[in-house]
C-alpha atoms as a PDB file:
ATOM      1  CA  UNK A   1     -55.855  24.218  71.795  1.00  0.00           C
ATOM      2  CA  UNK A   2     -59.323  25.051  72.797  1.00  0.00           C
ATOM      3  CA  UNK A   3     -61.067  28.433  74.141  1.00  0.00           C
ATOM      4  CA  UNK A   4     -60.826  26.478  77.674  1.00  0.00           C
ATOM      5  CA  UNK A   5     -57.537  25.191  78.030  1.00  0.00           C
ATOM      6  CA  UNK A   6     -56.455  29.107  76.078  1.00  0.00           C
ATOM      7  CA  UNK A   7     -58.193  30.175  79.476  1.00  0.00           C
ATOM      8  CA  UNK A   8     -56.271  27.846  81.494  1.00  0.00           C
ATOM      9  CA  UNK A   9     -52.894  29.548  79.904  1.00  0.00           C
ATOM     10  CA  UNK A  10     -53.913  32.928  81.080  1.00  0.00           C
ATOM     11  CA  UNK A  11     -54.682  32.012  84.676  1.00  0.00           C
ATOM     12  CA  UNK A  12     -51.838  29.757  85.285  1.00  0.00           C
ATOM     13  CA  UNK A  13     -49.424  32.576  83.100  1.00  0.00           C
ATOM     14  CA  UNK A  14     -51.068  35.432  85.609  1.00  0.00           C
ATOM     15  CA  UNK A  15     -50.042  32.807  88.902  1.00  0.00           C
ATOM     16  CA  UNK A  16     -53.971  33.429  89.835  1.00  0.00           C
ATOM     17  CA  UNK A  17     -56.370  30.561  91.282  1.00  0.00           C
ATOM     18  CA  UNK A  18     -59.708  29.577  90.185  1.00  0.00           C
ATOM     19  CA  UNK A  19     -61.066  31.809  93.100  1.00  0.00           C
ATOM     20  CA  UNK A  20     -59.019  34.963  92.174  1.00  0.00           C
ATOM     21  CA  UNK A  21     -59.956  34.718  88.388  1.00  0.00           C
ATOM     22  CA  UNK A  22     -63.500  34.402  88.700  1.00  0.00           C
ATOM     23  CA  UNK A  23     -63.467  37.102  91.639  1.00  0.00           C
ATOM     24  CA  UNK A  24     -61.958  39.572  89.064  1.00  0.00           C
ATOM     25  CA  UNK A  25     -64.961  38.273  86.941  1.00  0.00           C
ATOM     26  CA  UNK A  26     -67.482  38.237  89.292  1.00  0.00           C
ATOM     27  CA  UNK A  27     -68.126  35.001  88.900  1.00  0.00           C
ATOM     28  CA  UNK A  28     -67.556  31.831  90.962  1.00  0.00           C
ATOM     29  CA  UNK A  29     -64.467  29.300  90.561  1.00  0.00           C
ATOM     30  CA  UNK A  30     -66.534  26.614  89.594  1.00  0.00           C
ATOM     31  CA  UNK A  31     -67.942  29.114  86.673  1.00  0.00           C
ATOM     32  CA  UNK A  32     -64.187  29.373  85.700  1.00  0.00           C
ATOM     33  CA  UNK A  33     -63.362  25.493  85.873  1.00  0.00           C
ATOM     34  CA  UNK A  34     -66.383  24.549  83.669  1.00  0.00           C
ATOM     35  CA  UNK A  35     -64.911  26.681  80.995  1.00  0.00           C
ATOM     36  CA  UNK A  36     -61.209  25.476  81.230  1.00  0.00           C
ATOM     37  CA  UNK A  37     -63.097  21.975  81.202  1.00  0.00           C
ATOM     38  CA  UNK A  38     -64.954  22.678  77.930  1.00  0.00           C
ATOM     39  CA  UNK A  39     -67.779  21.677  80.039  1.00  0.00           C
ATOM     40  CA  UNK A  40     -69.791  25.615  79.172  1.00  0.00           C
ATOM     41  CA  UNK A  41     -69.224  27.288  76.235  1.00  0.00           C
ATOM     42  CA  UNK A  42     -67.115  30.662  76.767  1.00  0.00           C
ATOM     43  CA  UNK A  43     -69.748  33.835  76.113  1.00  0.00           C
ATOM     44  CA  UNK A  44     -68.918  36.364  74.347  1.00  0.00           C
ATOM     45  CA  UNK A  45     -69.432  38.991  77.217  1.00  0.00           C
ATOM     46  CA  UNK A  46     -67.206  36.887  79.001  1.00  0.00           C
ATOM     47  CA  UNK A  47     -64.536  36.566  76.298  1.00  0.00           C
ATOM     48  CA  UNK A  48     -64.919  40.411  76.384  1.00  0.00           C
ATOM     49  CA  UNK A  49     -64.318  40.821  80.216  1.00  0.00           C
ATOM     50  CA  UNK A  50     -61.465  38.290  80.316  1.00  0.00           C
ATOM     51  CA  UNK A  51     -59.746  40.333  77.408  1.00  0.00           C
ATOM     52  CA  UNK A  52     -60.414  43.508  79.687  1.00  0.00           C
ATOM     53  CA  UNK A  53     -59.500  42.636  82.712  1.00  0.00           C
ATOM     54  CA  UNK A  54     -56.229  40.818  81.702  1.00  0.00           C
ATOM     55  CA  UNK A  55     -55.066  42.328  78.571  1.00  0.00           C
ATOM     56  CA  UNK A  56     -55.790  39.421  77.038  1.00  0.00           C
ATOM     57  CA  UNK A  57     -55.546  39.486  73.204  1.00  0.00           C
ATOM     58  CA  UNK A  58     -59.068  38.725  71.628  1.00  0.00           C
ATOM     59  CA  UNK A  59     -57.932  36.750  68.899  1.00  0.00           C
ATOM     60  CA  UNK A  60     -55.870  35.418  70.731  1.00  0.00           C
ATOM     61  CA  UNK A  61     -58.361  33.877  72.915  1.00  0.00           C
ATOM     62  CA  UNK A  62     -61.426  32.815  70.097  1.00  0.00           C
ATOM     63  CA  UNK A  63     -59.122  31.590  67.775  1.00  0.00           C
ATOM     64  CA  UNK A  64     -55.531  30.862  68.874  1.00  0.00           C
ATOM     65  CA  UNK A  65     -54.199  33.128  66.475  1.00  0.00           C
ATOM     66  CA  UNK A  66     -51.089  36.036  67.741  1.00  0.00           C
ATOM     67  CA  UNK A  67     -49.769  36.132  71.150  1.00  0.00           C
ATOM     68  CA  UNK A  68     -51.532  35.887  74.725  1.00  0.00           C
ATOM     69  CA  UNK A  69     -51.380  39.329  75.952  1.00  0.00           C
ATOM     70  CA  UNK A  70     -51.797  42.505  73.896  1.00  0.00           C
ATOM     71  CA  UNK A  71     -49.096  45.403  74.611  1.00  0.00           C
ATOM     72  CA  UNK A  72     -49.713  47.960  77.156  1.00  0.00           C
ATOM     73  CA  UNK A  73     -49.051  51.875  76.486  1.00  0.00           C
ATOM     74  CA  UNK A  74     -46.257  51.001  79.233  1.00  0.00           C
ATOM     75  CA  UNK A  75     -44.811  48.479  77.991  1.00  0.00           C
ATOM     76  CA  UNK A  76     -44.590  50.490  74.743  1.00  0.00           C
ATOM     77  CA  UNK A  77     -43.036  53.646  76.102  1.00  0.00           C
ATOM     78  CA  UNK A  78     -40.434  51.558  78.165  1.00  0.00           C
ATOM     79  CA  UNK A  79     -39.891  49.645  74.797  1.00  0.00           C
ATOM     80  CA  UNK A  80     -39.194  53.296  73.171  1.00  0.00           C
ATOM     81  CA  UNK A  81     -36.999  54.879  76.232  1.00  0.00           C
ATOM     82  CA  UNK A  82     -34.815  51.437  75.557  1.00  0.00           C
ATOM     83  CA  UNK A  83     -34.372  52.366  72.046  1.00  0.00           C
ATOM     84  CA  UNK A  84     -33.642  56.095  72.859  1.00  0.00           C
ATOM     85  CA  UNK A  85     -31.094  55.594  75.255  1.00  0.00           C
ATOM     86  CA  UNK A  86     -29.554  52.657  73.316  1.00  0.00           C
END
């Protein structure tokens, strides 16, 4: 799977258009579709404020390699509550 289509997978996972990723980018749709399309190479200040914005996983996203998003402190703490009350 490339960088682009690794893109793709957090967009369409998120339920957000072309439009409302780039705007959360602040960069245009097309921007967005020329990296899905492999036609632009992803930066790495770009790489950075995807990861950022989405909690996307940085390994995830240059290489492939873990899972898409990376945990949240919430997601944690309701993770430990679960185990406490279990």
């Amino acid at each position: 799977m490339t960088q682009g289509e690794r893109i793709k997978d957090v967009r369409n996972s998120l339920g957000l258009t072309l439009e409302k990723f780039g705007e959360k980018l602040g960069v245009t749709k097309t921007a967005i579709s020329r990296l899905e399309k492999g036609e632009r190479s992803l930066t790495e200040q770009m790489t950075k404020s995807i990861c950022r914005e989405f909690s996307v996983d940085y390994m995830w996203l240059t290489t492939g390699e873990g899972e898409m998003f990376v945990e949240t402190d919430d997601d944690f703490f309701e993770r430990i509550d679960r185990i406490m009350a279990g």
